[in-house]
N, C-alpha and C. Protein backbone atom coordinates (compact mmCIF):
# COMPACT_ATOMS: atom_id res chain seq x y z
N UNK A 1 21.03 -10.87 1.33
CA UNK A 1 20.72 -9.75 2.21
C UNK A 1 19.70 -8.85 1.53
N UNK A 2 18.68 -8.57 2.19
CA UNK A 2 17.89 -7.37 1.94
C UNK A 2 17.98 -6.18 2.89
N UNK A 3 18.42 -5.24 2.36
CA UNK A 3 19.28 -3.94 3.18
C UNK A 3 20.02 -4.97 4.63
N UNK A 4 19.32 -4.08 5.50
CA UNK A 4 19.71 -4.70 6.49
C UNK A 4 19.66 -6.05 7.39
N UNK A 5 18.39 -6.97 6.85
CA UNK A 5 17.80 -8.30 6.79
C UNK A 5 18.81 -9.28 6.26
N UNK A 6 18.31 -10.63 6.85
CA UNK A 6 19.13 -11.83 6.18
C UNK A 6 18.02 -12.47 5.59
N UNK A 7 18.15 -12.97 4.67
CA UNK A 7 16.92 -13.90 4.22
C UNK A 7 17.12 -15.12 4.04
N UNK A 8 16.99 -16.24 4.03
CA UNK A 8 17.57 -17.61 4.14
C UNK A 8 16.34 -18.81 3.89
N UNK A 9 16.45 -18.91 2.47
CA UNK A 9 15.47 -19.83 1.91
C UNK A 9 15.13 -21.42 2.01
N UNK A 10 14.65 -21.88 2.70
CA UNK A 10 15.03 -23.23 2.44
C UNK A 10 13.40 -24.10 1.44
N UNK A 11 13.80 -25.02 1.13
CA UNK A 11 12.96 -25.87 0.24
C UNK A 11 13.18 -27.68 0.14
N UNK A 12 12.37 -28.61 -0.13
CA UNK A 12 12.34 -28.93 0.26
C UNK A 12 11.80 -30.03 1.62
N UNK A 13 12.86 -31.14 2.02
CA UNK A 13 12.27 -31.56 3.37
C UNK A 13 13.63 -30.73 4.31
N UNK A 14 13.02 -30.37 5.84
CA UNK A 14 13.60 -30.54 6.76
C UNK A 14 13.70 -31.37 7.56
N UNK A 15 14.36 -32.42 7.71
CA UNK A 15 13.93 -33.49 8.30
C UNK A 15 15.84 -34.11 9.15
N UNK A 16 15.83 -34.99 9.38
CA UNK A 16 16.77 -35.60 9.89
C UNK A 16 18.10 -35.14 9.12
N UNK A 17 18.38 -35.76 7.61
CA UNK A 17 18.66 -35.98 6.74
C UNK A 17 19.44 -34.42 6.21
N UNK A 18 18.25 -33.57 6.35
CA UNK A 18 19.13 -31.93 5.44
C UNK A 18 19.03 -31.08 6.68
N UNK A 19 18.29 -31.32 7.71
CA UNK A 19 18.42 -30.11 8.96
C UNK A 19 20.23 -29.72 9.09
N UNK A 20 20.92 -30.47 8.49
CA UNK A 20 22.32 -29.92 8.44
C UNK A 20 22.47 -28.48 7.96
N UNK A 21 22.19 -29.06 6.81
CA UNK A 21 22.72 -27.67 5.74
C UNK A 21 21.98 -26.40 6.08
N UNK A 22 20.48 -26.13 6.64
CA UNK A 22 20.37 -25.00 7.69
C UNK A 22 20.47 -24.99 8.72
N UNK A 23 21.24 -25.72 9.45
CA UNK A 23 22.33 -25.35 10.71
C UNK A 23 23.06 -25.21 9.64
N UNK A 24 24.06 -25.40 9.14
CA UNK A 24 24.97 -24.88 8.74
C UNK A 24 25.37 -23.20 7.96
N UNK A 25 24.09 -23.31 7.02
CA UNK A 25 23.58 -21.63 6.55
C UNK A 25 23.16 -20.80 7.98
N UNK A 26 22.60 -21.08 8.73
CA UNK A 26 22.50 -20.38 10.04
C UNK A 26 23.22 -20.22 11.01
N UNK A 27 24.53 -21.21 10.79
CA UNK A 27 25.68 -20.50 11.57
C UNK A 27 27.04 -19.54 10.40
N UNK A 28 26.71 -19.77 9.89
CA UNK A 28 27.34 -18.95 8.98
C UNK A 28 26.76 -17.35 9.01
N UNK A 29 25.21 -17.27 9.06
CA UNK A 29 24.48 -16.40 9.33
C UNK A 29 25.04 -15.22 11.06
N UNK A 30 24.99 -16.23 11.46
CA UNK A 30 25.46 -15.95 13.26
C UNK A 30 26.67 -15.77 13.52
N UNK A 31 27.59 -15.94 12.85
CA UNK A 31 29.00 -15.46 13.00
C UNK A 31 29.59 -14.62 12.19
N UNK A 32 28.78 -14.72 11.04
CA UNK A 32 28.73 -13.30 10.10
C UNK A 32 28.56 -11.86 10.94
N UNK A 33 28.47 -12.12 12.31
CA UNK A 33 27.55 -10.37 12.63
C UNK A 33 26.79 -10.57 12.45
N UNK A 34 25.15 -11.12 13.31
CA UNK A 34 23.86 -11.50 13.01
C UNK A 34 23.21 -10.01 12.70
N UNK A 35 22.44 -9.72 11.56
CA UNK A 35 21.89 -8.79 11.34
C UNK A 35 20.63 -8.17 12.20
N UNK A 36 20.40 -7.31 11.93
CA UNK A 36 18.99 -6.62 13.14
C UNK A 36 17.58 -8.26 12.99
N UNK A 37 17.53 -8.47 11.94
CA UNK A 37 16.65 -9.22 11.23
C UNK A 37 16.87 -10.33 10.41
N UNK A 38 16.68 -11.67 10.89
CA UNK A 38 16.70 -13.11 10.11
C UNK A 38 15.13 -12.96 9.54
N UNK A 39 15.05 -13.74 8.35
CA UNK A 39 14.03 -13.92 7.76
C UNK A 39 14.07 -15.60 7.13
N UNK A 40 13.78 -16.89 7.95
CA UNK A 40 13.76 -17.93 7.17
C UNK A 40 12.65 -18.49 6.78
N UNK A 41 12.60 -18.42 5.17
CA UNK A 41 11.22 -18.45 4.24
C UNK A 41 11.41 -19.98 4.02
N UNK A 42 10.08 -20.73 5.07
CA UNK A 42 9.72 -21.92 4.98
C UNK A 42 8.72 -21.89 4.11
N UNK A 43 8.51 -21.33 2.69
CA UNK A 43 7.42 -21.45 1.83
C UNK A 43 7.55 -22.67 0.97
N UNK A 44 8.47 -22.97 0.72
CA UNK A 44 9.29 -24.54 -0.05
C UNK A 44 9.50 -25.60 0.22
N UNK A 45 9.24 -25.06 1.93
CA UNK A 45 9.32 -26.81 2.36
C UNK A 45 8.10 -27.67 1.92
N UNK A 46 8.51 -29.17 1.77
CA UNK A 46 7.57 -29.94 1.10
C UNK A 46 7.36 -31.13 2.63
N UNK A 47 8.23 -30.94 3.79
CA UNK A 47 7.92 -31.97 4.75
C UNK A 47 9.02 -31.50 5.46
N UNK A 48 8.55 -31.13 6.95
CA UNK A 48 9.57 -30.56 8.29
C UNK A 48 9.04 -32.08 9.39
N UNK A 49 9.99 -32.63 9.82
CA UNK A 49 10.27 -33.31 10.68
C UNK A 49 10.49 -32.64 12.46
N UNK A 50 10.68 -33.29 13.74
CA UNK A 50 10.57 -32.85 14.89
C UNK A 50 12.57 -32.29 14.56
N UNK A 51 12.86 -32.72 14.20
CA UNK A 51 14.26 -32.49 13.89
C UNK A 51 14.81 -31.38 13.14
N UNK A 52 13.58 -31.28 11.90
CA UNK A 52 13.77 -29.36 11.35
C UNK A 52 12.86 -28.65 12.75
N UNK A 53 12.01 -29.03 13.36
CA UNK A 53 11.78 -28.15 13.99
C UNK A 53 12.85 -27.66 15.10
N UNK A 54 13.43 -28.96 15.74
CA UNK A 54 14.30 -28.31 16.71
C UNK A 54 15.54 -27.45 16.38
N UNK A 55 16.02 -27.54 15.02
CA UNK A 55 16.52 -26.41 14.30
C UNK A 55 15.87 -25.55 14.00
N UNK A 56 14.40 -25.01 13.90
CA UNK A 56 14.34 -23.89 14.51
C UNK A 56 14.07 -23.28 15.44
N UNK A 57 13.76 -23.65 16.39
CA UNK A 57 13.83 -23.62 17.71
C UNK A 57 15.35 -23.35 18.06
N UNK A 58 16.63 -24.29 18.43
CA UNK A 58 17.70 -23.41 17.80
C UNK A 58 18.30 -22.31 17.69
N UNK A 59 17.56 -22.15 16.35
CA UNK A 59 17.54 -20.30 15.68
C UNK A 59 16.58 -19.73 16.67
N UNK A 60 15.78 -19.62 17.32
CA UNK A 60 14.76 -19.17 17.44
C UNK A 60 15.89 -18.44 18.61
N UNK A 61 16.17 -19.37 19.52
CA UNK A 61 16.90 -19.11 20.62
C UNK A 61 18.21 -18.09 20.55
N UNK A 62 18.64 -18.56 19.75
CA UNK A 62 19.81 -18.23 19.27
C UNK A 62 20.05 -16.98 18.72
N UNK A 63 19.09 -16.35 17.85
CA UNK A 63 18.03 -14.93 17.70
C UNK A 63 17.87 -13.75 18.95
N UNK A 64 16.89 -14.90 19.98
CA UNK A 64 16.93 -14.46 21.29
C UNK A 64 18.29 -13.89 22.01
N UNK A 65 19.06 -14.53 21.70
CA UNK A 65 20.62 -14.29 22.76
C UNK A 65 21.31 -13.29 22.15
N UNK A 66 21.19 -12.84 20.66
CA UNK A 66 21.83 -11.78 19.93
C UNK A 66 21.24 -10.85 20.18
N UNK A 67 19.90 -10.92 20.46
CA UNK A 67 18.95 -9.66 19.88
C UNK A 67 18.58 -9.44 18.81
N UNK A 68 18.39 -10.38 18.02
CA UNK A 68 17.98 -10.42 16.26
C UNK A 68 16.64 -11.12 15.79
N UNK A 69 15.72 -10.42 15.28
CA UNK A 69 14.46 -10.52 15.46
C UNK A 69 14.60 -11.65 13.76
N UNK A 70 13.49 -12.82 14.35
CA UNK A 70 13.79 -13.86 13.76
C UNK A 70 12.48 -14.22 12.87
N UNK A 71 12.08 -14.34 12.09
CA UNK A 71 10.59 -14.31 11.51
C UNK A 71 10.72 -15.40 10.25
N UNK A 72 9.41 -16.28 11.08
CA UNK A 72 9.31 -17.62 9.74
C UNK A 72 8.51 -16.91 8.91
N UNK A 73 8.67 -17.27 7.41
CA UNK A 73 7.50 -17.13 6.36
C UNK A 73 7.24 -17.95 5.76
N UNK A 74 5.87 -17.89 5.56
CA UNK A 74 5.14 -19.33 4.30
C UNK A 74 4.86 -20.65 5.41
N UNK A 75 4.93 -20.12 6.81
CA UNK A 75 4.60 -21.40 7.31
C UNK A 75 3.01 -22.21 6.92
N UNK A 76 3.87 -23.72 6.65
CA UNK A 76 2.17 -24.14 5.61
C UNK A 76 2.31 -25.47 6.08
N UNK A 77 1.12 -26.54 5.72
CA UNK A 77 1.47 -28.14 6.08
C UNK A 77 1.61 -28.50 7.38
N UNK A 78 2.77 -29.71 6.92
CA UNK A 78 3.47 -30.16 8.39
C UNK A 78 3.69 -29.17 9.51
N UNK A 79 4.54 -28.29 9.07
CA UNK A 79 5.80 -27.67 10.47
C UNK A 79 4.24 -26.82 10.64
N UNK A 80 3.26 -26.46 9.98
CA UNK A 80 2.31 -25.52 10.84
C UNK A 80 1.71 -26.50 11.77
N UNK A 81 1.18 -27.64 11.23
CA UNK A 81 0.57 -28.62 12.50
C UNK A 81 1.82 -28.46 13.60
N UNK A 82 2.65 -28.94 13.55
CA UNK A 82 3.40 -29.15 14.37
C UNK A 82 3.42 -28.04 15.10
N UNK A 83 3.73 -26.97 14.99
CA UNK A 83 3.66 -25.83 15.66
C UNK A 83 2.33 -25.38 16.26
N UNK A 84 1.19 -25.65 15.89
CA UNK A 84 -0.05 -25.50 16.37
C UNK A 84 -0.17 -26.53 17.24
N UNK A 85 0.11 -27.90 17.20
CA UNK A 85 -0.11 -28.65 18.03
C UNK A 85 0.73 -28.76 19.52
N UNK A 86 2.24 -28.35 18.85
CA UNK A 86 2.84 -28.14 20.31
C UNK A 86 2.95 -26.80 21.22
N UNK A 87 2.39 -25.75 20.51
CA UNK A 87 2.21 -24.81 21.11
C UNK A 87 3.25 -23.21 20.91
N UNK A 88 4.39 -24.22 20.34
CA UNK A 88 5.25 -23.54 19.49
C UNK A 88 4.97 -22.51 18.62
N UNK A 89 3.90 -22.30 17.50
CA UNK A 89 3.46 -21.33 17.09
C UNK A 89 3.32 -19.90 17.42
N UNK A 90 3.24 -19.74 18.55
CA UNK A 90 3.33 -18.38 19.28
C UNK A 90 4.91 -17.97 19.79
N UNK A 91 5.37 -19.02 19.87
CA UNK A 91 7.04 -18.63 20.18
C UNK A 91 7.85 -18.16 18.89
N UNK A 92 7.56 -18.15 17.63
CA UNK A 92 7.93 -18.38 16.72
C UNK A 92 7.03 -16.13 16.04
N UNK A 93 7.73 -15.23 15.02
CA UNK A 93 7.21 -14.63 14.72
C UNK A 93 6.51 -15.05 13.07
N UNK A 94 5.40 -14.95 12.92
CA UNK A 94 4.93 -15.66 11.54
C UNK A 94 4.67 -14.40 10.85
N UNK A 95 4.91 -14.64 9.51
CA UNK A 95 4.64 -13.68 8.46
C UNK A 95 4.36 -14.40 6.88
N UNK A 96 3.56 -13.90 6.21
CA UNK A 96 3.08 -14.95 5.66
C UNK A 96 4.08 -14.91 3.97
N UNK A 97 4.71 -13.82 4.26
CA UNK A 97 5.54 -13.52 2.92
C UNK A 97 6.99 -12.42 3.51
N UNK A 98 7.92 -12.96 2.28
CA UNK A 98 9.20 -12.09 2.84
C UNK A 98 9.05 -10.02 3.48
N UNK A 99 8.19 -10.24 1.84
CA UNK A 99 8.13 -8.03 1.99
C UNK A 99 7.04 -8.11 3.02
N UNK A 100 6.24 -8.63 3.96
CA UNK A 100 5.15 -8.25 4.49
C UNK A 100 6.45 -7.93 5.86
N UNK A 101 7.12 -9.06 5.87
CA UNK A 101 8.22 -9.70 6.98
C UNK A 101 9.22 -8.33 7.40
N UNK A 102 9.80 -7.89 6.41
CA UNK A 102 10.61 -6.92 5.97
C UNK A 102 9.92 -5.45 6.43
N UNK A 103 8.53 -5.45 5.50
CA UNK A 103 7.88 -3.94 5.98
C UNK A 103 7.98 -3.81 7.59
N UNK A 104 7.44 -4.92 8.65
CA UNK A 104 7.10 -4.97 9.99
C UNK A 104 8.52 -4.72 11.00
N UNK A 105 9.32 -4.72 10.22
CA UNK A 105 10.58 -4.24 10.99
C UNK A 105 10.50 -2.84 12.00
């Protein structure tokens, strides 16, 4: 937690294989009392699959239905093509680092 923020790191692939374990940190996140602000810092990922994406998409939604403002950081690589190519990118809030993420609250 940063004050009132969640921050939730992942690294790494997202792919078939580990998209578990953030569904799993992100429902833990969501039944905790979702905070004003998720922050998941995709700066570590090393390879996102259509399968990490639809986990965040997901969150994205899922954000939406609480009222909890949801912001990727470090989007780089893969999951940025992917998101540029499907159009997704604009559904998504981008920030290119946690404190930039945090200040814009």
């Amino acid at each position: 937690m940063h004050g009132t923020a969640c921050v939730v790191e992942t690294s790494g692939e997202l792919d078939y294989h580990h998209a578990p374990v953030l569904r799993s940190e992100m429902t833990r996140v969501w039944e905790a009392g979702p905070p004003p602000t998720v922050v998941i810092d995709v700066t570590a990922l090393t390879f996102c699959d259509s399968t990490g994406v639809a986990e965040l998409i997901t969150n994205l939604r899922r954000s939406g239905a609480l009222g909890t403002r949801l912001v990727l950081v470090g989007v780089h690589g893969t999951l940025e093509r992917i998101l540029a190519i499907t159009g997704l990118r604009a559904a998504f809030e981008l920030s290119p680092s946690v404190e930039e993420a945090l200040r814009q609250r």
